[in-house]
C-alpha atoms as a PDB file:
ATOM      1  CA  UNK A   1     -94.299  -4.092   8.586  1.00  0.00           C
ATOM      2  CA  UNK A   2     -95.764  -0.124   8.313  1.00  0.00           C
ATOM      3  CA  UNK A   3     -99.526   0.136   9.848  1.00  0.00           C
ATOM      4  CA  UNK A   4    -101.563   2.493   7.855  1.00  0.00           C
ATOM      5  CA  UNK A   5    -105.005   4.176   9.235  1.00  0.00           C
ATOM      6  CA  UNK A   6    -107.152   5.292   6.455  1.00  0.00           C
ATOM      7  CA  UNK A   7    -109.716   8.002   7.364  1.00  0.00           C
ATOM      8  CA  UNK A   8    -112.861   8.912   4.384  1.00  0.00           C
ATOM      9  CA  UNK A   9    -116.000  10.690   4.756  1.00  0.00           C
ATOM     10  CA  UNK A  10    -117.404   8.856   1.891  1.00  0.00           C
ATOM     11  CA  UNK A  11    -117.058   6.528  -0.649  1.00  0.00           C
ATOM     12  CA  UNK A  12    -113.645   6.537  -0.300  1.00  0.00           C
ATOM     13  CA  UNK A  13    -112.344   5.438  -3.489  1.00  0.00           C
ATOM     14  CA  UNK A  14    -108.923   6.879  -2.823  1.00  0.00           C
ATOM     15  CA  UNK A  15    -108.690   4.447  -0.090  1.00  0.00           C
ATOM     16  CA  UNK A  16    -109.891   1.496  -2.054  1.00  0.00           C
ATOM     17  CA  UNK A  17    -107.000   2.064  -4.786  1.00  0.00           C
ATOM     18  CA  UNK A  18    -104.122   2.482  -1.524  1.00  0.00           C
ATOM     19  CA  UNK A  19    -105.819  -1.082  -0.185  1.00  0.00           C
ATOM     20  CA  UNK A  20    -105.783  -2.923  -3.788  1.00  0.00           C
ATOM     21  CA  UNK A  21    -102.431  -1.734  -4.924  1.00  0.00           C
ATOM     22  CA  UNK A  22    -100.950  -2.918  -1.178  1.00  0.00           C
ATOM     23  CA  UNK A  23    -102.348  -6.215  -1.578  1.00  0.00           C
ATOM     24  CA  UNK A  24    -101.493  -6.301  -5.637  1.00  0.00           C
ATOM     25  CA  UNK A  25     -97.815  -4.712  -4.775  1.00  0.00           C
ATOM     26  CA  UNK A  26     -96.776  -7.030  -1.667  1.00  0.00           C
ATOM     27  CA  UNK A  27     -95.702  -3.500   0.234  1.00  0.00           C
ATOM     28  CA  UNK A  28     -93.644  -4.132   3.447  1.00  0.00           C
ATOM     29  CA  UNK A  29     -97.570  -2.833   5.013  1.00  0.00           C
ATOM     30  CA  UNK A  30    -101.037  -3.612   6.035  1.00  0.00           C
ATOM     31  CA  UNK A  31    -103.901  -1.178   6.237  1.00  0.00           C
ATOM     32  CA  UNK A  32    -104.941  -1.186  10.189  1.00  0.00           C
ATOM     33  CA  UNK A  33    -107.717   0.619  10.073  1.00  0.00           C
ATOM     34  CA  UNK A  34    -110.461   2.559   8.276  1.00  0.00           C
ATOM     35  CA  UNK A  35    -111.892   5.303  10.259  1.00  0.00           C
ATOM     36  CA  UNK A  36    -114.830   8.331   9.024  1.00  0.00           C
ATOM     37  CA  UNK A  37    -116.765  10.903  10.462  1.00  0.00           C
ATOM     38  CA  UNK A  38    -119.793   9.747   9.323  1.00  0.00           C
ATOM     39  CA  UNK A  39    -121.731   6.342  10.189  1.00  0.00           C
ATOM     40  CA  UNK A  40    -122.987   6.527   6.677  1.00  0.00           C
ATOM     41  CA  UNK A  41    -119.965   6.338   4.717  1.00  0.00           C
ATOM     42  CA  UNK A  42    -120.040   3.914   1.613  1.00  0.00           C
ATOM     43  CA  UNK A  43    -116.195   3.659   2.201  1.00  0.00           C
ATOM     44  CA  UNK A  44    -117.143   1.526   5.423  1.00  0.00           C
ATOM     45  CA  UNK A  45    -118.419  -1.538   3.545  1.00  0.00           C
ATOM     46  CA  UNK A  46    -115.731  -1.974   1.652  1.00  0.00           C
ATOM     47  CA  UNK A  47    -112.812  -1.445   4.328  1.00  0.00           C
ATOM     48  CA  UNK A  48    -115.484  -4.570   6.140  1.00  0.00           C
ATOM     49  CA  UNK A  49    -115.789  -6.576   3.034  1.00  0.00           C
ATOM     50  CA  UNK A  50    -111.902  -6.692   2.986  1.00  0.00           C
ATOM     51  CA  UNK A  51    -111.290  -7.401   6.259  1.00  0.00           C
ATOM     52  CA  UNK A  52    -109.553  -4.197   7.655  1.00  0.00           C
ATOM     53  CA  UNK A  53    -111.042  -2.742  10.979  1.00  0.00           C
ATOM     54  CA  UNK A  54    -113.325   0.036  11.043  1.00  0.00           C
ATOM     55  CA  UNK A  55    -114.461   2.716  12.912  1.00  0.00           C
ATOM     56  CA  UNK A  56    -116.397   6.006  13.089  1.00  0.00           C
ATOM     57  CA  UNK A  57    -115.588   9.049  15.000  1.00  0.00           C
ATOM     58  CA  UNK A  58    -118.767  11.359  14.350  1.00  0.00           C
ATOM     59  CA  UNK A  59    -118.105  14.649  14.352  1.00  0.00           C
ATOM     60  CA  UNK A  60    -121.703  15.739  15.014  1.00  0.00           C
ATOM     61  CA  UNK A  61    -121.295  14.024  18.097  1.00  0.00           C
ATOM     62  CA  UNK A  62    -119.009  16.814  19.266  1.00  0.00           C
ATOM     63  CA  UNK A  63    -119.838  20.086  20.275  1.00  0.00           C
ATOM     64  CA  UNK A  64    -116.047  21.985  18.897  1.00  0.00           C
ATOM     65  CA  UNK A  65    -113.423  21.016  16.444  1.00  0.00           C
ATOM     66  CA  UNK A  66    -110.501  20.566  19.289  1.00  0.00           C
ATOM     67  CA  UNK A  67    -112.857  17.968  21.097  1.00  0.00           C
ATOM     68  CA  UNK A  68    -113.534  15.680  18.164  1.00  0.00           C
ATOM     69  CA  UNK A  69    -109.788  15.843  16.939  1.00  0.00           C
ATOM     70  CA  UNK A  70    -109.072  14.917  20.492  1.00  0.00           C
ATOM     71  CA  UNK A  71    -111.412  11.395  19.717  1.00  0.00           C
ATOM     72  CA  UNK A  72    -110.292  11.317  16.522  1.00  0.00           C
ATOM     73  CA  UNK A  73    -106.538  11.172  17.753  1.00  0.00           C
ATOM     74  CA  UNK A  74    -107.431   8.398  20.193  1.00  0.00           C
ATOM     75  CA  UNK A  75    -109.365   6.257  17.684  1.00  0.00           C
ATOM     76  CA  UNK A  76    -106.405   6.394  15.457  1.00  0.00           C
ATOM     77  CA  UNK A  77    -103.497   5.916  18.446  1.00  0.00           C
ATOM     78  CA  UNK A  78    -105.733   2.645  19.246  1.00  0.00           C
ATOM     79  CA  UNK A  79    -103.756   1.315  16.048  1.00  0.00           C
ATOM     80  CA  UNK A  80    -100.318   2.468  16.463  1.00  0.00           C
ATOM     81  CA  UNK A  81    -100.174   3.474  12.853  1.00  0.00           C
ATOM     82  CA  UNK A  82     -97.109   4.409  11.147  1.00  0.00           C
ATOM     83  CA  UNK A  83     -98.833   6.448   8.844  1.00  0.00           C
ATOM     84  CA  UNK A  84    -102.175   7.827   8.434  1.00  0.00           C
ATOM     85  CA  UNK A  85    -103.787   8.956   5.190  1.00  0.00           C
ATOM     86  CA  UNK A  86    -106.538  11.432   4.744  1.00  0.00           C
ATOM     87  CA  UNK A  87    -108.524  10.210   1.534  1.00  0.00           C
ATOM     88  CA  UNK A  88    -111.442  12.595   0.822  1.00  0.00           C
ATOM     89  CA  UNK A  89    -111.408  13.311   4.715  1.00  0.00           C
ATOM     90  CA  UNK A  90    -113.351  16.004   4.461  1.00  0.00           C
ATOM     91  CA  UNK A  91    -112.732  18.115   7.888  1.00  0.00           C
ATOM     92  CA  UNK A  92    -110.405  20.784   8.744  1.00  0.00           C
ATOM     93  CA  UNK A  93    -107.592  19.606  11.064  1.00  0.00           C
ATOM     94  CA  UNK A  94    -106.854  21.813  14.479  1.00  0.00           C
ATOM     95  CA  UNK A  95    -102.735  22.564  14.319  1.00  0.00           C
ATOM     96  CA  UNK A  96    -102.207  20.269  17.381  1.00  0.00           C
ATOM     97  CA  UNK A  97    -103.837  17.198  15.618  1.00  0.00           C
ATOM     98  CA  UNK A  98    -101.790  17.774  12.268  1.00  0.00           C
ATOM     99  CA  UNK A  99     -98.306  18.405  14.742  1.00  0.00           C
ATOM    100  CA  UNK A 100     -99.427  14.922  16.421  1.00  0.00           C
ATOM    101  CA  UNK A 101     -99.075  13.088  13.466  1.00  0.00           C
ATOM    102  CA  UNK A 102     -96.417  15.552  11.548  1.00  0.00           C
ATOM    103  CA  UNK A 103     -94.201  14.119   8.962  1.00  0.00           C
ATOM    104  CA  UNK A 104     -96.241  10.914   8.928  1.00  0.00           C
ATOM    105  CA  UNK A 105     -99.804  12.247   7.261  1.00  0.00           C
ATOM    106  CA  UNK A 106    -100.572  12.228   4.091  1.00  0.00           C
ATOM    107  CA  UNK A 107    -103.638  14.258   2.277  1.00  0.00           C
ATOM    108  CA  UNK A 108    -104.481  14.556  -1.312  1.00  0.00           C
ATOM    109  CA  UNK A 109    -106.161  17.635  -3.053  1.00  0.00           C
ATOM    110  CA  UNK A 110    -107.291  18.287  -6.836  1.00  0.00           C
ATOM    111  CA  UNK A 111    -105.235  20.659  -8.048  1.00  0.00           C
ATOM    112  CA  UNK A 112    -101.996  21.057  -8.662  1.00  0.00           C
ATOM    113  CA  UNK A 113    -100.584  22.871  -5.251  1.00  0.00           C
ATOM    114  CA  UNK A 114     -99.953  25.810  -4.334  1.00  0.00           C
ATOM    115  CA  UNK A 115    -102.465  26.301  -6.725  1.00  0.00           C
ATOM    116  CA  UNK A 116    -106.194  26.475  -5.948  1.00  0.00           C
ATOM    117  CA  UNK A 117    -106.270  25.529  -2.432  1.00  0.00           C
ATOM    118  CA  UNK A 118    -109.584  25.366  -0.368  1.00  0.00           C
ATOM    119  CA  UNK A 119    -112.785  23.749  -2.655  1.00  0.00           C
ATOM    120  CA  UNK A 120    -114.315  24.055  -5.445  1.00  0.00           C
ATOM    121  CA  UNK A 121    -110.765  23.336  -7.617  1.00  0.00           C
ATOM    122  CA  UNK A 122    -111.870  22.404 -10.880  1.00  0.00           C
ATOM    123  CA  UNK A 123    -114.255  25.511 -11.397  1.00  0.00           C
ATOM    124  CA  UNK A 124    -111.399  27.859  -9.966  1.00  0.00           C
ATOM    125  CA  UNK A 125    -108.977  26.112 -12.189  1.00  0.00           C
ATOM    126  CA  UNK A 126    -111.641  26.827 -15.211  1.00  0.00           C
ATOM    127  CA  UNK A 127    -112.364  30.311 -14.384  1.00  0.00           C
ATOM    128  CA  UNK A 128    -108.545  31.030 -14.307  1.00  0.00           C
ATOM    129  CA  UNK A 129    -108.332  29.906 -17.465  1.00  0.00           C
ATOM    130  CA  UNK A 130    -105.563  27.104 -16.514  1.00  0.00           C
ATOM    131  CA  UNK A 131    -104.542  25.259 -19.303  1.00  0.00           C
ATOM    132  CA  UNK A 132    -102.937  22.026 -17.402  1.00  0.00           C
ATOM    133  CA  UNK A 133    -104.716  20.918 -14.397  1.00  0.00           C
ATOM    134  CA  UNK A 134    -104.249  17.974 -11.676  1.00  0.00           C
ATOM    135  CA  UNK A 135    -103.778  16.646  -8.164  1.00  0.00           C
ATOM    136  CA  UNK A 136    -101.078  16.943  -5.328  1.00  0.00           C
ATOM    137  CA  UNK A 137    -100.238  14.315  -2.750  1.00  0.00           C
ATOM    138  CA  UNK A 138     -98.460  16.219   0.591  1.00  0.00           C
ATOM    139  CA  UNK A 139     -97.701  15.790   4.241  1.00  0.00           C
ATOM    140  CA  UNK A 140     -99.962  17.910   5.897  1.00  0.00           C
ATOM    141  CA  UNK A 141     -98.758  20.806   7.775  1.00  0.00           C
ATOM    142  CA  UNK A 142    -100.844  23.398   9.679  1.00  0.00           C
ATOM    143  CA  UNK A 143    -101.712  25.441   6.461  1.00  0.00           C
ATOM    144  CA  UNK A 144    -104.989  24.596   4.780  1.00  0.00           C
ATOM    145  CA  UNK A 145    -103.887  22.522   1.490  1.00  0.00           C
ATOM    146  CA  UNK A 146     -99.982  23.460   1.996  1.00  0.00           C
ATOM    147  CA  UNK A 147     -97.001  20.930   2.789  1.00  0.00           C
ATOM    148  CA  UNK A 148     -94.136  19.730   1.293  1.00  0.00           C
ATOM    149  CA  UNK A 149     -95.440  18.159  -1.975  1.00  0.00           C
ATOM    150  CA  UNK A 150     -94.461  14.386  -2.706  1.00  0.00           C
ATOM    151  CA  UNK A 151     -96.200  13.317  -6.170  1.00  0.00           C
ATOM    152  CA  UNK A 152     -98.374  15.290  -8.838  1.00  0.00           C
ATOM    153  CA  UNK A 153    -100.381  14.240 -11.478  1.00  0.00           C
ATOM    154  CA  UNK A 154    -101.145  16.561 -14.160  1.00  0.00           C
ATOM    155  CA  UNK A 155    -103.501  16.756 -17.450  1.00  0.00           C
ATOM    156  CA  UNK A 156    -104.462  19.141 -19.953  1.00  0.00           C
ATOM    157  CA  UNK A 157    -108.007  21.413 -19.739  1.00  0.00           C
ATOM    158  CA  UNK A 158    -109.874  20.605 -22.946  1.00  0.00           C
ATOM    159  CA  UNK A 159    -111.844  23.018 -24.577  1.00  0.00           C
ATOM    160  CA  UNK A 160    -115.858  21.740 -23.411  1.00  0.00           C
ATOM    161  CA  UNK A 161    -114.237  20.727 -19.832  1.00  0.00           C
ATOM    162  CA  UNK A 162    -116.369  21.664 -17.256  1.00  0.00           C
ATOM    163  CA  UNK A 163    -115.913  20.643 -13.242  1.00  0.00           C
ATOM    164  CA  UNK A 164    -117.422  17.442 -13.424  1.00  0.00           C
ATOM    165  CA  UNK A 165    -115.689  16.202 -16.532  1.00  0.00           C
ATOM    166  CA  UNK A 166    -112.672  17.465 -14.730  1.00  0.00           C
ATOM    167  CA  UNK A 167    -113.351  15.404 -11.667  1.00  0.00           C
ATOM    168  CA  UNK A 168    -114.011  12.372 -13.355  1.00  0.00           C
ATOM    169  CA  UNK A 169    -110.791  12.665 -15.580  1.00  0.00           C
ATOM    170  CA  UNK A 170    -108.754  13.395 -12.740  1.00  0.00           C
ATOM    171  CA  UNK A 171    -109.877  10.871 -10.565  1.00  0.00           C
ATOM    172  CA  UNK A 172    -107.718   8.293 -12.681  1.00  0.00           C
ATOM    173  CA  UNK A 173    -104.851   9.854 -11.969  1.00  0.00           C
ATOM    174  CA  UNK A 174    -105.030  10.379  -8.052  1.00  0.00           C
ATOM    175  CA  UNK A 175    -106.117   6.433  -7.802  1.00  0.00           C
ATOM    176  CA  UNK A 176    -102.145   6.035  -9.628  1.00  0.00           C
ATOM    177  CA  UNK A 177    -100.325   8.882  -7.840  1.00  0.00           C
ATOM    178  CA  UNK A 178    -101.437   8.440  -4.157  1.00  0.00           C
ATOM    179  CA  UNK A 179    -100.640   4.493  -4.196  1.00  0.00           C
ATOM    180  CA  UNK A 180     -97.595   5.746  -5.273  1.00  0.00           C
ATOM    181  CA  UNK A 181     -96.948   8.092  -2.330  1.00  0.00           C
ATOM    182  CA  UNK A 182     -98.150   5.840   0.077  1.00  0.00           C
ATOM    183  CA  UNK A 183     -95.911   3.102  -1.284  1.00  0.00           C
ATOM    184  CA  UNK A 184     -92.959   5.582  -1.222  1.00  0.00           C
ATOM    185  CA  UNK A 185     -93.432   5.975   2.715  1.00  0.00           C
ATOM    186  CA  UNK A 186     -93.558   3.065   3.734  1.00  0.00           C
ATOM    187  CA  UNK A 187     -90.789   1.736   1.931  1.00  0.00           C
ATOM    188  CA  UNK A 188     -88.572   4.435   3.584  1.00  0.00           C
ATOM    189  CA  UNK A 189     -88.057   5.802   0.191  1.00  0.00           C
ATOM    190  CA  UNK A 190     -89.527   9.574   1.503  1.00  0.00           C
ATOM    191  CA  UNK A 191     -87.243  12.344   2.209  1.00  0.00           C
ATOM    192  CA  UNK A 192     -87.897  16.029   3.078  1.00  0.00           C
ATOM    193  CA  UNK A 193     -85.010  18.435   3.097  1.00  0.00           C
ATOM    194  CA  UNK A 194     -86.036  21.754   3.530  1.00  0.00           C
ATOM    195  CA  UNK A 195     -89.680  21.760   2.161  1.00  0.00           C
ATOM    196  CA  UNK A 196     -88.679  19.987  -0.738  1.00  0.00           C
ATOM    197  CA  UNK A 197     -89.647  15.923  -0.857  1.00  0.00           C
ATOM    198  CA  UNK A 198     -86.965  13.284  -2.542  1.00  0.00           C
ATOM    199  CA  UNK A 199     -87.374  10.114  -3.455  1.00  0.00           C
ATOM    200  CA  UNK A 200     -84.332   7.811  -3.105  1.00  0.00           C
ATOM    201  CA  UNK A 201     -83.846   5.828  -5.325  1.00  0.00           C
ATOM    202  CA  UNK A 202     -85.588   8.468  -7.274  1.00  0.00           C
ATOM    203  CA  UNK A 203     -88.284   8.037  -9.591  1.00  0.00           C
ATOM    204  CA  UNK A 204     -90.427  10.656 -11.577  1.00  0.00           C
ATOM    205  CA  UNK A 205     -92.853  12.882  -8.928  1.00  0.00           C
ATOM    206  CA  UNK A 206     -94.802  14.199 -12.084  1.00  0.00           C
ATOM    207  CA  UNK A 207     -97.678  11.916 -13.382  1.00  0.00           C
ATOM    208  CA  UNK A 208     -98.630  13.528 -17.382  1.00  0.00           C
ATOM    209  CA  UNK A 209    -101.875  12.271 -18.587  1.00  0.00           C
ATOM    210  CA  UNK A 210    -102.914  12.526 -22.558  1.00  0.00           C
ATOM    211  CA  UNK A 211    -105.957  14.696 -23.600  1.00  0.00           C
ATOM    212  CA  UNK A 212    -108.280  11.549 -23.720  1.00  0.00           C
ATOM    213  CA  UNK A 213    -107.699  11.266 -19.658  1.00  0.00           C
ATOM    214  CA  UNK A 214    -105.705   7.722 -19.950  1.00  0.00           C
ATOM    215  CA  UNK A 215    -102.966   7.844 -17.561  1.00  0.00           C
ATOM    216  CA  UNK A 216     -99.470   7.939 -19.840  1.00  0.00           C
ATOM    217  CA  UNK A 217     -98.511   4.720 -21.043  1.00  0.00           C
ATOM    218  CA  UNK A 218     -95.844   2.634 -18.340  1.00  0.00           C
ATOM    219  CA  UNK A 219     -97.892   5.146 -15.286  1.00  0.00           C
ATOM    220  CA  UNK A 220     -99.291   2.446 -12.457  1.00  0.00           C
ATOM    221  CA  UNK A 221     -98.568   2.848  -8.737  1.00  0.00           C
END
């Protein structure tokens, strides 16, 4: 049985589709933990309401990046996870906390990588006139928004788009792709041979979504 530690900054809603397609999917894994950076995080109540642990690890509570990834890290060890996934985690991570947990953390970001890395995705993927969009699960390595890339979930750019109707249509699509990924790992399923991910048994890595923003018909995690 996998142990996964979930860490939000918000709402979380990433991390409440991982925790309802576990339960709904039986996976050979429990969710340990929730843990955020911020006291205030919606995502909280819900991790509580489910019964998974929670914690917070303020970062304003720290006076440097390397000292609250150090806290972070030992918040996180306290649950001997097998896996821990960053779902709208919304801090950079120093290179020795991302080589702690290396080949076993997972991060999500909306686009489709290497593409528009950093913030602010949907307006850069507008202004570059993009005509497919979408969202990357990866393992996290050292490089802002870079890793070997496990699952993406693309969709086309309509016409009267703008970033928040972008957001909102994507948003479908990473609650069915990072289940997914997450479900991949922890069934052992997950291989990386030299920066490129497998799945064995393999199934598709590319999630298409129709111009209305419904997922593709047969597409669930």
């Amino acid at each position: 049985m996998k142990k996964i530690v979930i860490l939000i900054s918000g709402r979380g809603s990433n991390m409440e589709a991982i925790v309802q397609a576990c339960a709904a999917g039986g996976w050979p894994a429990r969710i340990a933990a929730v843990i955020s950076n911020r006291p205030e995080a919606a995502g909280l109540q819900f991790a509580k309401d489910h019964g998974i642990a929670t914690s917070v690890v303020d970062h304003r509570q720290h006076p440097d990046r390397a000292s609250f990834d150090a806290a972070l890290a030992e918040a996180i060890d306290g649950y001997a996870p097998d896996l821990v996934v960053l779902a709208g985690f919304m801090r950079i991570l120093t290179t020795g906390f991302v080589d702690r947990y290396a080949g076993r953390l997972l991060n999500i970001h909306p686009s489709l990588l290497p593409c528009f890395p950093g913030l602010n995705t949907h307006k850069q993927a507008l202004d570059a006139g993009v005509k497919l969009h979408g969202a990357t699960v990866h393992f996290v390595t050292p490089e802002l928004d870079h890793g070997p890339i496990v699952i993406q979930a693309a969709l086309d750019v309509l016409p009267l788009d703008t970033p928040e109707s972008l957001a909102v249509r994507l948003l479908d699509c990473e609650h069915l792709i990072y289940p997914r990924a997450v479900r991949w790992f922890v069934e052992g399923r997950l291989q990386v041979q030299n920066g490129v991910v497998h799945v064995n048994p393999a199934e598709p890595q590319l999630l298409m979504a129709i111009s209305a923003g419904v997922p593709a018909a047969g597409a669930k995690p």
